[in-house]
C-alpha atoms as a PDB file:
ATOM      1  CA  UNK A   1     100.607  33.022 -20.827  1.00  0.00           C
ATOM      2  CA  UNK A   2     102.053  36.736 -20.962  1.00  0.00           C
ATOM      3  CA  UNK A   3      99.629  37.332 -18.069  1.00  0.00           C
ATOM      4  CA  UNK A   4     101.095  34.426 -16.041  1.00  0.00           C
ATOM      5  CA  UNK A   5     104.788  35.902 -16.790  1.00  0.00           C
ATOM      6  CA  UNK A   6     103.516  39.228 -16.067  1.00  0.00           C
ATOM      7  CA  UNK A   7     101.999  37.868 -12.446  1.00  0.00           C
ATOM      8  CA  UNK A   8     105.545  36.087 -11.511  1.00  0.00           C
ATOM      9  CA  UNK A   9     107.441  39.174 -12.617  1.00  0.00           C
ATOM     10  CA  UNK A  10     105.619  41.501 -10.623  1.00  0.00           C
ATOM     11  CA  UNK A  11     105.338  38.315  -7.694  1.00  0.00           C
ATOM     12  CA  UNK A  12     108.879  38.167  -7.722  1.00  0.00           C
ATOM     13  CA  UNK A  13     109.161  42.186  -7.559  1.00  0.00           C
ATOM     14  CA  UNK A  14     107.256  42.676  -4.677  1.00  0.00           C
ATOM     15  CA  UNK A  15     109.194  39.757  -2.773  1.00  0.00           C
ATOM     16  CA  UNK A  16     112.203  40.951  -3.641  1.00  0.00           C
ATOM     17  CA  UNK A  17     111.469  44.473  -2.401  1.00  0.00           C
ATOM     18  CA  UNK A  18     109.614  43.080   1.267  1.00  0.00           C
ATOM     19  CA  UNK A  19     113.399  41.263   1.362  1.00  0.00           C
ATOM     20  CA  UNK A  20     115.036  44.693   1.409  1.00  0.00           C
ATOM     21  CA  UNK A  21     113.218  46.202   4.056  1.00  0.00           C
ATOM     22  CA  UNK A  22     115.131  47.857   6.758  1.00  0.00           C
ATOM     23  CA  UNK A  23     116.460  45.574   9.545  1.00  0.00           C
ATOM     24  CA  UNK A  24     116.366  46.266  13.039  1.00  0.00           C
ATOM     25  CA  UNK A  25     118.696  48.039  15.039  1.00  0.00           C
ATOM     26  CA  UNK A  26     120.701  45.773  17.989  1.00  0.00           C
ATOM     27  CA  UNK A  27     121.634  47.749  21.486  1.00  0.00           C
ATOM     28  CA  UNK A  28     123.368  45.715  24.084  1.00  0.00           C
ATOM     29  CA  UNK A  29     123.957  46.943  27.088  1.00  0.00           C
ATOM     30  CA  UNK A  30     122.607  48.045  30.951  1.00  0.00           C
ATOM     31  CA  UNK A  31     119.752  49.180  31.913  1.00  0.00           C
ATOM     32  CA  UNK A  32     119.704  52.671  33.772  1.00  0.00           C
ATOM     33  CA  UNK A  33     115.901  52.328  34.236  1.00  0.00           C
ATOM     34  CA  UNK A  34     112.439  51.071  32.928  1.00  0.00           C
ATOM     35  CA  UNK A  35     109.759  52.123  33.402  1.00  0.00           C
ATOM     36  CA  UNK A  36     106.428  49.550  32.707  1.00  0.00           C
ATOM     37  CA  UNK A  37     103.767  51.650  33.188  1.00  0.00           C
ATOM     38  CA  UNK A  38     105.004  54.968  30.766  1.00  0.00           C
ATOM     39  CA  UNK A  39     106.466  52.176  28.097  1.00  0.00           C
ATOM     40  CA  UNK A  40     109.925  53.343  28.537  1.00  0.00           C
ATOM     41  CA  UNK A  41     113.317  51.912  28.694  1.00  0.00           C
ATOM     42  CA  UNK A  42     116.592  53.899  28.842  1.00  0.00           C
ATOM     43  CA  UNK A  43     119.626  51.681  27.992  1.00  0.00           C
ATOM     44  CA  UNK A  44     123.066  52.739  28.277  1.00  0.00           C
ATOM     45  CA  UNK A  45     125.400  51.098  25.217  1.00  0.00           C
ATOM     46  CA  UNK A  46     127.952  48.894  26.240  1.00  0.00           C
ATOM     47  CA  UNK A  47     130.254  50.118  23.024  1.00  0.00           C
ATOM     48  CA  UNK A  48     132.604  53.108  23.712  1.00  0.00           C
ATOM     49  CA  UNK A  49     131.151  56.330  24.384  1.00  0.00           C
ATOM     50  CA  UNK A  50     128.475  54.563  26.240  1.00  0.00           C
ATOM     51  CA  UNK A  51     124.919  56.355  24.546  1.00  0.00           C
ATOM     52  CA  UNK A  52     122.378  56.494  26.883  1.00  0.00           C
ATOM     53  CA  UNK A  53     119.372  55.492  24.197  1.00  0.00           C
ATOM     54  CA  UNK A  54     115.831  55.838  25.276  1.00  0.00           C
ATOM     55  CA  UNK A  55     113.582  53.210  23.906  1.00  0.00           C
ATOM     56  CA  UNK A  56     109.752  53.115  23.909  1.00  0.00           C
ATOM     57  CA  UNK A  57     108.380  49.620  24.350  1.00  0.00           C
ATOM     58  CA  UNK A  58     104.501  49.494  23.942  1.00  0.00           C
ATOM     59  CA  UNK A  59     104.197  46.413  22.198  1.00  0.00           C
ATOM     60  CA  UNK A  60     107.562  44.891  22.407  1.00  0.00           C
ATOM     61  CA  UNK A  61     108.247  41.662  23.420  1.00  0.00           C
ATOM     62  CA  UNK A  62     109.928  40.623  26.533  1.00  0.00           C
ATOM     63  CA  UNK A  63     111.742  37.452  27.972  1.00  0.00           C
ATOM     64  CA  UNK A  64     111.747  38.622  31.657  1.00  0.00           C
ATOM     65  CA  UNK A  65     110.826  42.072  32.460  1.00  0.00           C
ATOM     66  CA  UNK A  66     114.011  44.095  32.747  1.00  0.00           C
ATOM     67  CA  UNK A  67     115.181  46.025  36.079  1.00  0.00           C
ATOM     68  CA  UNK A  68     117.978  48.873  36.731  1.00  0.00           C
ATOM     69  CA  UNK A  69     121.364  47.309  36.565  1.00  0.00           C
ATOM     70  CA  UNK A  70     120.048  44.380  34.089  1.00  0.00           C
ATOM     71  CA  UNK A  71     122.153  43.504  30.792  1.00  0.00           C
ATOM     72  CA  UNK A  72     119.707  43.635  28.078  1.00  0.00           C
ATOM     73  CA  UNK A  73     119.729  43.058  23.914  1.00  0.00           C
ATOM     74  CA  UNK A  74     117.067  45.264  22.335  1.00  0.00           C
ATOM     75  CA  UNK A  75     116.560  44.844  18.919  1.00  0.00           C
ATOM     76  CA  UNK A  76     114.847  48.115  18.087  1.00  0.00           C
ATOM     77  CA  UNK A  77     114.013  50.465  14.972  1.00  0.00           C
ATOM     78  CA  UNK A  78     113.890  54.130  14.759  1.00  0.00           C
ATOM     79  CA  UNK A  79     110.491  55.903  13.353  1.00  0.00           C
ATOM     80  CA  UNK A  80     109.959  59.611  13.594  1.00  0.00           C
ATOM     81  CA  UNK A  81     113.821  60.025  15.273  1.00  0.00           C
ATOM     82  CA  UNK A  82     112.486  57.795  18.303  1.00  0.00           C
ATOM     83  CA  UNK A  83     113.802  54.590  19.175  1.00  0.00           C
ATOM     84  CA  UNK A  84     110.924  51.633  19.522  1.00  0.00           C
ATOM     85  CA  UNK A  85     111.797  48.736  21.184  1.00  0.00           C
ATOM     86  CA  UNK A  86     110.846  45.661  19.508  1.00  0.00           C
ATOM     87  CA  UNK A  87     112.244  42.931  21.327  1.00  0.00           C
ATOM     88  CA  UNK A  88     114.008  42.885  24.684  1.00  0.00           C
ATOM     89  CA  UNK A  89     116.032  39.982  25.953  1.00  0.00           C
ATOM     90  CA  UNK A  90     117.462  40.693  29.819  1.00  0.00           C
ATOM     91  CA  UNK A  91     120.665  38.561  29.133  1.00  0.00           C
ATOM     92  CA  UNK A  92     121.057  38.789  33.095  1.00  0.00           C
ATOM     93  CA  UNK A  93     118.165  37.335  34.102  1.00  0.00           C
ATOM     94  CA  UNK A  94     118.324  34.256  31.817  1.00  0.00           C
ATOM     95  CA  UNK A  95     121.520  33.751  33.155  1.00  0.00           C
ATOM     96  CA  UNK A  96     119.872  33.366  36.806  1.00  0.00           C
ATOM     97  CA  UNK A  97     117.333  30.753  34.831  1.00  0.00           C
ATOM     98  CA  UNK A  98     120.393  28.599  34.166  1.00  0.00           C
ATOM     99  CA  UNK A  99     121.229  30.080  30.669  1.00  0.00           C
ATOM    100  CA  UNK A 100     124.221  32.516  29.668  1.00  0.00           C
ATOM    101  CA  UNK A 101     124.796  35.645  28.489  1.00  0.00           C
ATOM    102  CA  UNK A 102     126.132  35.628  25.136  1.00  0.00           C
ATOM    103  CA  UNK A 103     128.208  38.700  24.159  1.00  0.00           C
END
């Protein structure tokens, strides 16, 4: 029985600390240029002062492939003071499909 109690406690520890992990990062905003082939994105920021954020994005995943000009949502997290892109939604382009661009 203690081992049972000791197996939920420590259950229960390890879920509660996988729940804490560090969210991603969300960018909205145009995209000044992407590159497929070198796995690169640069984004500009839609908030004020308009960052211009360079995101890698080997391995992220893509709704349809985003061009120069494009509004896009990354959601992205930093490792090693570089920005990897995760996931990459090109709001403009699913507006062309029939959808909208939520802001």
């Amino acid at each position: 029985m203690i081992k049972l109690c000791l197996s939920l406690t420590l259950g229960c520890a390890l879920l509660a600390l996988t729940g804490c992990a560090d969210p991603p990062k969300v960018l909205q905003g145009k995209v000044v240029s992407y590159d497929a082939a070198a796995a690169l994105m640069v984004v500009e920021d839609e908030l004020p002062g308009n960052a211009r954020v360079e995101l890698g994005t080997a391995g992220a995943e893509f709704g349809a492939e985003p061009a120069a000009g494009d509004l896009v949502r990354v959601a992205y997290r930093e490792r090693d003071g570089k920005a990897q892109a995760h996931r990459v939604m090109n709001l403009t382009r699913q507006a062309e499909l029939g959808g909208s661009p939520s802001h």
